[in-house]
N, C-alpha and C. Protein backbone atom coordinates (compact mmCIF):
# COMPACT_ATOMS: atom_id res chain seq x y z
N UNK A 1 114.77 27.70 40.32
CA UNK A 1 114.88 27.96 41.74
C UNK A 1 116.21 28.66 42.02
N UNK A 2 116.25 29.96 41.88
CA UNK A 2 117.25 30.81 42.17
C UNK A 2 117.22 31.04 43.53
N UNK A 3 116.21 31.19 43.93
CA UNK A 3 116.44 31.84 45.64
C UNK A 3 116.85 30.54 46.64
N UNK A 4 117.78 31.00 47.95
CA UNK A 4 118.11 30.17 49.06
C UNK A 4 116.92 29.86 49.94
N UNK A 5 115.88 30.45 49.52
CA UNK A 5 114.88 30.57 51.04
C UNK A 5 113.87 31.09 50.27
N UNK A 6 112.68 30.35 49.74
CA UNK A 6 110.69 30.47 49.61
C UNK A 6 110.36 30.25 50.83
N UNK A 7 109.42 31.16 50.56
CA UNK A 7 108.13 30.81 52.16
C UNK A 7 107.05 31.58 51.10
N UNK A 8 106.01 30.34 52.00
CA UNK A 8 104.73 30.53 51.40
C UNK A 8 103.83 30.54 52.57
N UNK A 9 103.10 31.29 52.72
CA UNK A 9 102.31 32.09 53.58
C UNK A 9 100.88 31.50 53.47
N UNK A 10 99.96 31.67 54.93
CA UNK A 10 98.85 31.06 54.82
C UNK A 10 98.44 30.40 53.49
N UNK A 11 98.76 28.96 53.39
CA UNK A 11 98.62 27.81 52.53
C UNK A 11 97.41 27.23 53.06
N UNK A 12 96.16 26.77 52.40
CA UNK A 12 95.14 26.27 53.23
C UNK A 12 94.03 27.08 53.65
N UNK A 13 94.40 28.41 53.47
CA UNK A 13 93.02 29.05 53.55
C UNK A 13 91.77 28.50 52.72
N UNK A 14 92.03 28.31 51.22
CA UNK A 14 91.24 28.09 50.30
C UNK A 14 91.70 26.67 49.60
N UNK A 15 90.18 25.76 49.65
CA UNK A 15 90.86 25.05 48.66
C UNK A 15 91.39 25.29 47.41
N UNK A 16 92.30 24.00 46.23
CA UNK A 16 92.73 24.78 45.51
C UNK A 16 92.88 23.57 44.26
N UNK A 17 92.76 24.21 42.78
CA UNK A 17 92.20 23.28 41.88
C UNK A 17 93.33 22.36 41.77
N UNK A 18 92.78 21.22 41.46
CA UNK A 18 93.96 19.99 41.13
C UNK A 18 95.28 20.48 40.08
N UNK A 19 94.81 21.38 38.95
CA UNK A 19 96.28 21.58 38.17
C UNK A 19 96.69 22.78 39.26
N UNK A 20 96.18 23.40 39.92
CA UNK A 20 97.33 24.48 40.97
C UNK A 20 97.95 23.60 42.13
N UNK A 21 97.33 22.52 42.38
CA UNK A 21 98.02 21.67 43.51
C UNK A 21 99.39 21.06 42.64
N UNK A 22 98.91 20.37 41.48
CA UNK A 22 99.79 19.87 40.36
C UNK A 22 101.21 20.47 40.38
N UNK A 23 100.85 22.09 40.18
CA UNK A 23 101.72 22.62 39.76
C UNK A 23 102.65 23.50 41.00
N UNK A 24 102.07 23.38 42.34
CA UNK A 24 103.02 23.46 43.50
C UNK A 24 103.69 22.47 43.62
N UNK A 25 102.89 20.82 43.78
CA UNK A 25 104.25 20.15 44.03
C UNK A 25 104.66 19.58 43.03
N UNK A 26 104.35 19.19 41.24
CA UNK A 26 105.50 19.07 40.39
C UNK A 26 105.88 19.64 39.85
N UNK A 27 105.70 20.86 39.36
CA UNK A 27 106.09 21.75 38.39
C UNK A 27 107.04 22.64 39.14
N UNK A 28 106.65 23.13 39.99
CA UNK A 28 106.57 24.61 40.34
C UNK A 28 108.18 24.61 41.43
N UNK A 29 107.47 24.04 42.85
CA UNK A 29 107.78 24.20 44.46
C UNK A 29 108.25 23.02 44.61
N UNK A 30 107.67 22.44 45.57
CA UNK A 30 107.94 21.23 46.49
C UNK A 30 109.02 20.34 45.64
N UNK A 31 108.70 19.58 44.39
CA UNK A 31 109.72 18.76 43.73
C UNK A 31 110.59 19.59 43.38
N UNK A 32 110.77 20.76 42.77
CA UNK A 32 111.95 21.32 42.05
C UNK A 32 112.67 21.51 43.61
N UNK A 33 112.39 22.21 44.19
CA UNK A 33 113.33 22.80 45.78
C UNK A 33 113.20 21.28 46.92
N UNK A 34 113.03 20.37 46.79
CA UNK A 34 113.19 18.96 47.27
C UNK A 34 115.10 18.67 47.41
N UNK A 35 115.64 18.67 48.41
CA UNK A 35 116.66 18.78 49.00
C UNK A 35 117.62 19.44 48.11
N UNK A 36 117.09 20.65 47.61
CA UNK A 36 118.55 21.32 46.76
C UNK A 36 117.74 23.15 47.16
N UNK A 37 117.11 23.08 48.07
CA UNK A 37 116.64 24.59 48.56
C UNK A 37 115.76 24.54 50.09
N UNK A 38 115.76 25.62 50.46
CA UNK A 38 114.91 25.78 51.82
C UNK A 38 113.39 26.39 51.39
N UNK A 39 112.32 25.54 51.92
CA UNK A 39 111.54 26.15 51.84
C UNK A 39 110.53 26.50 53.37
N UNK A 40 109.84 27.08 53.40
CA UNK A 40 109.14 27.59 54.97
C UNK A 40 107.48 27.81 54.13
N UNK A 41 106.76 26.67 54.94
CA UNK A 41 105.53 26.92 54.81
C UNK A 41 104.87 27.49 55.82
N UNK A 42 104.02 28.46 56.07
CA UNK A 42 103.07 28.52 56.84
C UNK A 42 101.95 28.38 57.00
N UNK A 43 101.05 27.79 57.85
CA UNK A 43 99.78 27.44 57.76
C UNK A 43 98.94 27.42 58.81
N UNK A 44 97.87 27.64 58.89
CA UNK A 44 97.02 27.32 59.80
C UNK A 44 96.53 25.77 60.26
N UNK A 45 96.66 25.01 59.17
CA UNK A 45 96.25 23.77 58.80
C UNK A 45 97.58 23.08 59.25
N UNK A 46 97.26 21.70 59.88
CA UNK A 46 97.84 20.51 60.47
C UNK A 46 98.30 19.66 58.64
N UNK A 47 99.81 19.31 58.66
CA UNK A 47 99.75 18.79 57.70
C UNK A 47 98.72 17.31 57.20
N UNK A 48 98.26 16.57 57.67
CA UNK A 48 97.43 15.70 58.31
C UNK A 48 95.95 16.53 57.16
N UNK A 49 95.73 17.52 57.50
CA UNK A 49 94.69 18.05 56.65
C UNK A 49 94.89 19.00 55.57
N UNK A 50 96.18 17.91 54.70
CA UNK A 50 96.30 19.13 53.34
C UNK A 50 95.05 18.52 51.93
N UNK A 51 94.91 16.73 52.28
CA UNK A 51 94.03 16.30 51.43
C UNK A 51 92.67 17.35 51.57
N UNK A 52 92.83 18.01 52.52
CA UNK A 52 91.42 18.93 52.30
C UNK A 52 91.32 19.94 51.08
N UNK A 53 92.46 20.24 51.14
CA UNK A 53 92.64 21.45 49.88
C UNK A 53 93.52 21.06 48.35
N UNK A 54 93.91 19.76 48.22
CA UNK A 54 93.99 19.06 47.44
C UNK A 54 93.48 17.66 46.72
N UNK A 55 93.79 17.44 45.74
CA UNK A 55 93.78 15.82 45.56
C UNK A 55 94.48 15.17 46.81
N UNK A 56 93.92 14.01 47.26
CA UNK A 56 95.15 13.20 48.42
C UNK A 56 95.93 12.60 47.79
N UNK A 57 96.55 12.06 46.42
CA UNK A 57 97.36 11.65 46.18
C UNK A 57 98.73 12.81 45.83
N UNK A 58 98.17 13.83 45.38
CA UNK A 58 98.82 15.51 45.59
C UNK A 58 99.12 15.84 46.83
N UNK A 59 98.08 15.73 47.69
CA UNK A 59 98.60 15.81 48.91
C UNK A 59 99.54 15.05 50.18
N UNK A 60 99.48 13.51 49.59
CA UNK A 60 100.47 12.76 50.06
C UNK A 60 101.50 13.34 49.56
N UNK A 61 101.83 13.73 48.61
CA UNK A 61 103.07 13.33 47.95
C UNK A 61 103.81 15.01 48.41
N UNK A 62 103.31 15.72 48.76
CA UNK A 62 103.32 16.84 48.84
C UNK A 62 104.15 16.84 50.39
N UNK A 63 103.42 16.25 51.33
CA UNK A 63 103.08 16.35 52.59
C UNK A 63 104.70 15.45 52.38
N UNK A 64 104.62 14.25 51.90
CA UNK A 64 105.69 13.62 52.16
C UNK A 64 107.20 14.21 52.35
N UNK A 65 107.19 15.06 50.39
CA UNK A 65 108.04 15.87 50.57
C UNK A 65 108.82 16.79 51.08
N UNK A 66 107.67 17.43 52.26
CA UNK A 66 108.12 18.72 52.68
C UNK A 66 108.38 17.97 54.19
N UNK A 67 107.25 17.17 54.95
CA UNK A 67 108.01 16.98 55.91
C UNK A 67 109.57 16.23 55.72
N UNK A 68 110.44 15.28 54.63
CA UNK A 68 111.57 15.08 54.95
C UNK A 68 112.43 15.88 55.14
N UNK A 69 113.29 15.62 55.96
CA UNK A 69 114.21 16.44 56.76
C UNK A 69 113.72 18.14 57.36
N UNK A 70 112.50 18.10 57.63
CA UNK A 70 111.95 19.10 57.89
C UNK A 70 112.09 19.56 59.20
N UNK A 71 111.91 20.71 59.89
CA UNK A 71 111.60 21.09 60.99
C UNK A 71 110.41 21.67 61.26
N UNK A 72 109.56 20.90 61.95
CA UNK A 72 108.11 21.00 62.11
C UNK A 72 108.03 22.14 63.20
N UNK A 73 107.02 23.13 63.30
CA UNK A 73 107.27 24.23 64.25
C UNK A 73 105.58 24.34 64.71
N UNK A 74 105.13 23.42 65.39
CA UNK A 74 103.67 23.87 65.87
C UNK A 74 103.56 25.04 67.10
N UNK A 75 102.79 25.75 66.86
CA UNK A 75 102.47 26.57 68.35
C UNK A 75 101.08 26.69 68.06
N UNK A 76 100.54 27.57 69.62
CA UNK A 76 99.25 27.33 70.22
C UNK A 76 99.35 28.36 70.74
N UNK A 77 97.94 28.54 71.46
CA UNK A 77 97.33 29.74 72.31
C UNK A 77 96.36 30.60 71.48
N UNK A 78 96.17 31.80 72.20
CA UNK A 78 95.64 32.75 71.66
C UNK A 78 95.96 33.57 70.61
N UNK A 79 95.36 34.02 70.05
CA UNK A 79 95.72 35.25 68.80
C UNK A 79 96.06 36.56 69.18
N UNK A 80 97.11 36.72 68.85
CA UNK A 80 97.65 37.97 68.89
C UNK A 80 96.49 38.92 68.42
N UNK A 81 96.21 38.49 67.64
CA UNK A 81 95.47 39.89 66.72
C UNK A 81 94.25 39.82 67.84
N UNK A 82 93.82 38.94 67.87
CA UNK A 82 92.38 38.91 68.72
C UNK A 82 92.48 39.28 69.73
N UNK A 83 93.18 39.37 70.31
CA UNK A 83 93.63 39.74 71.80
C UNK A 83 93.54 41.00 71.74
N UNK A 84 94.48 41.39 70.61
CA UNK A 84 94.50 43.47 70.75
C UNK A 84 93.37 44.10 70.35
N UNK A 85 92.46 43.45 69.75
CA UNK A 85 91.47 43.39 68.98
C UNK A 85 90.41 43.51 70.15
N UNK A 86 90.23 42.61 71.14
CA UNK A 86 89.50 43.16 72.23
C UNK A 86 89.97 43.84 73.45
């Protein structure tokens, strides 16, 4: 983990196999950058529904991680895109 700042971009589109969940939060992401880096997820998905696209014990542990000391950023409304779009 060289970089100050990962972001990972629409997370949750697709589910995703147990060794790729594995290997975001132990190998990879979440545990290695766990209070010694910044990370920025984005998602469409409510953390609440990551067991959808993981194991839930992957996904607890996952979910746990990232919300500590986190800053949660929900917003709402309409879609930009959809909007210009019609």
């Amino acid at each position: 983990m060289r970089a100050d700042l990962v972001i990972i971009d629409d997370i949750g589109l697709l589910p995703v196999a147990e060794d790729t969940a594995e290997a975001l939060y132990r190998y990879r992401l979440v545990d290695a950058a766990y209070e010694r880096r910044n990370l920025a997820i984005l998602s469409n998905l409510h953390p609440s529904g990551f067991d959808e696209l993981m194991p839930k014990t992957l996904a607890n542990a996952t979910v746990d991680r990232l919300l500590h000391h986190a800053h949660v950023v929900l917003t709402g409304g309409d879609s930009i895109r959809l909007t210009q779009a019609t």
